[in-house]
Protein backbone atom coordinates (compact mmCIF):
# COMPACT_ATOMS: atom_id res chain seq x y z
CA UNK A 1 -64.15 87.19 50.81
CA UNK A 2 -68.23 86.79 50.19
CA UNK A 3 -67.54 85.74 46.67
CA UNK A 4 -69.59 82.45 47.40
CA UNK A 5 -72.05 83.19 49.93
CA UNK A 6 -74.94 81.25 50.82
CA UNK A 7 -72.63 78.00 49.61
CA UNK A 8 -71.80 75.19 51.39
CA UNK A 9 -68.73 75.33 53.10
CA UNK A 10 -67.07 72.83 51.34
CA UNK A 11 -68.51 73.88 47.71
CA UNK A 12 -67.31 77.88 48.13
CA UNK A 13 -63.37 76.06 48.95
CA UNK A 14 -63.52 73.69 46.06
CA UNK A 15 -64.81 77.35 44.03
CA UNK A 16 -61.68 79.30 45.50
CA UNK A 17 -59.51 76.51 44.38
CA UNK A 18 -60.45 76.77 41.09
CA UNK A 19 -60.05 80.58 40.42
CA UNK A 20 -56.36 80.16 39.99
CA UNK A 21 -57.11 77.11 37.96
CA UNK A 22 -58.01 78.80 34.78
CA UNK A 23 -56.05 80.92 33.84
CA UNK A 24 -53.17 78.33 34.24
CA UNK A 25 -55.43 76.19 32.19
CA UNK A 26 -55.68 78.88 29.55
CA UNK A 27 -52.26 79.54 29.34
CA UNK A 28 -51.34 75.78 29.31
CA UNK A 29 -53.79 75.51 26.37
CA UNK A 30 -52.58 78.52 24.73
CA UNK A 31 -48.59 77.14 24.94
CA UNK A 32 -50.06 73.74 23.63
CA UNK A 33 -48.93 71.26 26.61
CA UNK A 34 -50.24 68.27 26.34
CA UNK A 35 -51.43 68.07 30.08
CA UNK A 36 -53.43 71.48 29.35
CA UNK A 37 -56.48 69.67 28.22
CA UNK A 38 -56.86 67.33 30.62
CA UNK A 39 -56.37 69.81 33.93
CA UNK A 40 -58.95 71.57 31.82
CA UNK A 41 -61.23 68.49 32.19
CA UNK A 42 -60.93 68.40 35.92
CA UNK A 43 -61.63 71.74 36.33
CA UNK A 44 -65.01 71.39 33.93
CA UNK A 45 -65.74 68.52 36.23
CA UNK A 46 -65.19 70.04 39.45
CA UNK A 47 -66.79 73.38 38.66
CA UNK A 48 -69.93 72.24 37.37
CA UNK A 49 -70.37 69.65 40.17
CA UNK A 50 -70.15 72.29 43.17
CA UNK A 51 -72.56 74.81 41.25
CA UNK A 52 -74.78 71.67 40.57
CA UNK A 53 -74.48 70.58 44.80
CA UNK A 54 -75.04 74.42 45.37
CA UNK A 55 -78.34 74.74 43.49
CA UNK A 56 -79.49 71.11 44.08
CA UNK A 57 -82.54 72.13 46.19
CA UNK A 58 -83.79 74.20 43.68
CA UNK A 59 -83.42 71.92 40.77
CA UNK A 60 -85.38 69.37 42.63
CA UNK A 61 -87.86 71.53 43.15
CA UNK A 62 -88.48 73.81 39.88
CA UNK A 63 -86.07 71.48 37.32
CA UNK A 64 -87.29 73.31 34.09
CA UNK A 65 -85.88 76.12 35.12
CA UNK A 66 -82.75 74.88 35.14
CA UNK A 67 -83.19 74.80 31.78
CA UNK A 68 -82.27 78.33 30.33
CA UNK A 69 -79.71 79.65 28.47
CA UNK A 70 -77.69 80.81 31.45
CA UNK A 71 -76.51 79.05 34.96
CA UNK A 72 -76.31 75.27 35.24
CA UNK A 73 -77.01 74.31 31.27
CA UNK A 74 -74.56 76.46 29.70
CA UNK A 75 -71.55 75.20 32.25
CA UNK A 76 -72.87 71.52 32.07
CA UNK A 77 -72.29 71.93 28.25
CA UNK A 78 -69.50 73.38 27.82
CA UNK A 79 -68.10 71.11 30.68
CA UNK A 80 -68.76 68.49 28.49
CA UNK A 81 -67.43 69.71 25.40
CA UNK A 82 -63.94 70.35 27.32
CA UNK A 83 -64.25 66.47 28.78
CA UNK A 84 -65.14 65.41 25.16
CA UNK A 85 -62.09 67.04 23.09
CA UNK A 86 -59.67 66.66 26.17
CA UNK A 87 -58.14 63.81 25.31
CA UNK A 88 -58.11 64.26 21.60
CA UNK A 89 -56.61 67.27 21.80
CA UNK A 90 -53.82 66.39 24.41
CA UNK A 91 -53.01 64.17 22.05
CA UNK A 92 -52.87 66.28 19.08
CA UNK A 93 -50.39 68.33 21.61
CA UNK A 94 -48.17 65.83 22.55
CA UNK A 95 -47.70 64.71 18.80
CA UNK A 96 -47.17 67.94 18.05
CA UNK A 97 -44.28 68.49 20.38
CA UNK A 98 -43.21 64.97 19.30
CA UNK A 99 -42.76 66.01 15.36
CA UNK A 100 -41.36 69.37 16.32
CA UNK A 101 -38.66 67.84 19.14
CA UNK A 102 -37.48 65.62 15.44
CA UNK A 103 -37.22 68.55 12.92
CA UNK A 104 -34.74 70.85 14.54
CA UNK A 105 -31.96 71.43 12.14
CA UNK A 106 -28.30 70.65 12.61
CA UNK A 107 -26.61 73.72 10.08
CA UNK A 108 -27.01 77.39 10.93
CA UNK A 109 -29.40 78.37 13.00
CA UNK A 110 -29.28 75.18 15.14
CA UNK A 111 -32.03 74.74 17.48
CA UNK A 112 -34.27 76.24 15.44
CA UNK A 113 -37.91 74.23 14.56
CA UNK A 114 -39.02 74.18 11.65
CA UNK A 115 -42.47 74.40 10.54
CA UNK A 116 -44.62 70.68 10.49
CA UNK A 117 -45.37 71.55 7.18
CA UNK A 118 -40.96 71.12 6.02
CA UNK A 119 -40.86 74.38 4.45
C-alpha cells in the first residue's frame, strides 16, 4: 500500500493505525458511549501530529502557506474543536446513559426506556 508515500516510516504506521480508528469513533459517537469522545480526541491528536511531523520541513520553510483553507489548518482546527467538546460531551453521554439506566419501567413492557423528557 503507497497510501502514505514520501512519509516517514513511523508517521505512514501511526496513519494506517488510524484508518480503522474512525469509523469506530463515528459509530461510538453515533451510539452515544461515553468513551466515544475521548478516543475521538486521541485520534484528533495523533492525526494532526504525524501530518504536522510529515510537512514540518516545509512549514519551516514557507509557514504562510500553511495557512490556507485546506491541509494542516483545517485538521489543526477541527482537532481542536474535537479535544475541546470531548470531555463535555462524554459527559453529557455518560449522564445520559445514567438517567436512562433509572427510568426503565417495571409494568408492561418491562425493559423498556422511557424518554428523558417522562412522557
Amino acid at each position: 500500500m503507497h497510501t502514505y508515500r514520501g512519509r516517514p516510516p513511523a508517521s505512514r504506521f501511526l496513519l494506517h493505525v488510524l484508518l480503522p480508528a474512525d469509523p469506530l469513533v463515528a459509530l461510538l459517537v453515533a451510539r452515544g458511549r461515553p468513551s466515544g469522545p475521548l478516543l475521538g480526541a486521541a485520534v484528533m491528536v495523533a492525526d494532526p501530529a504525524a501530518n504536522r511531523w510529515s510537512n514540518l520541513p516545509g512549514v519551516w520553510r514557507h509557514p504562510l502557506e500553511h495557512l490556507r483553507p485546506v491541509g494542516l489548518l483545517p485538521i489543526t482546527l477541527f482537532g481542536l474543536f474535537v479535544c475541546a467538546t470531548a470531555v463535555p460531551l462524554s459527559r453529557f453521554f455518560r449522564a445520559r446513559a445514567r438517567a436512562g439506566a433509572g427510568r426503565v419501567s417495571a409494568g408492561p413492557g418491562a425493559g423498556r426506556v422511557e424518554p428523558l423528557g417522562g412522557g
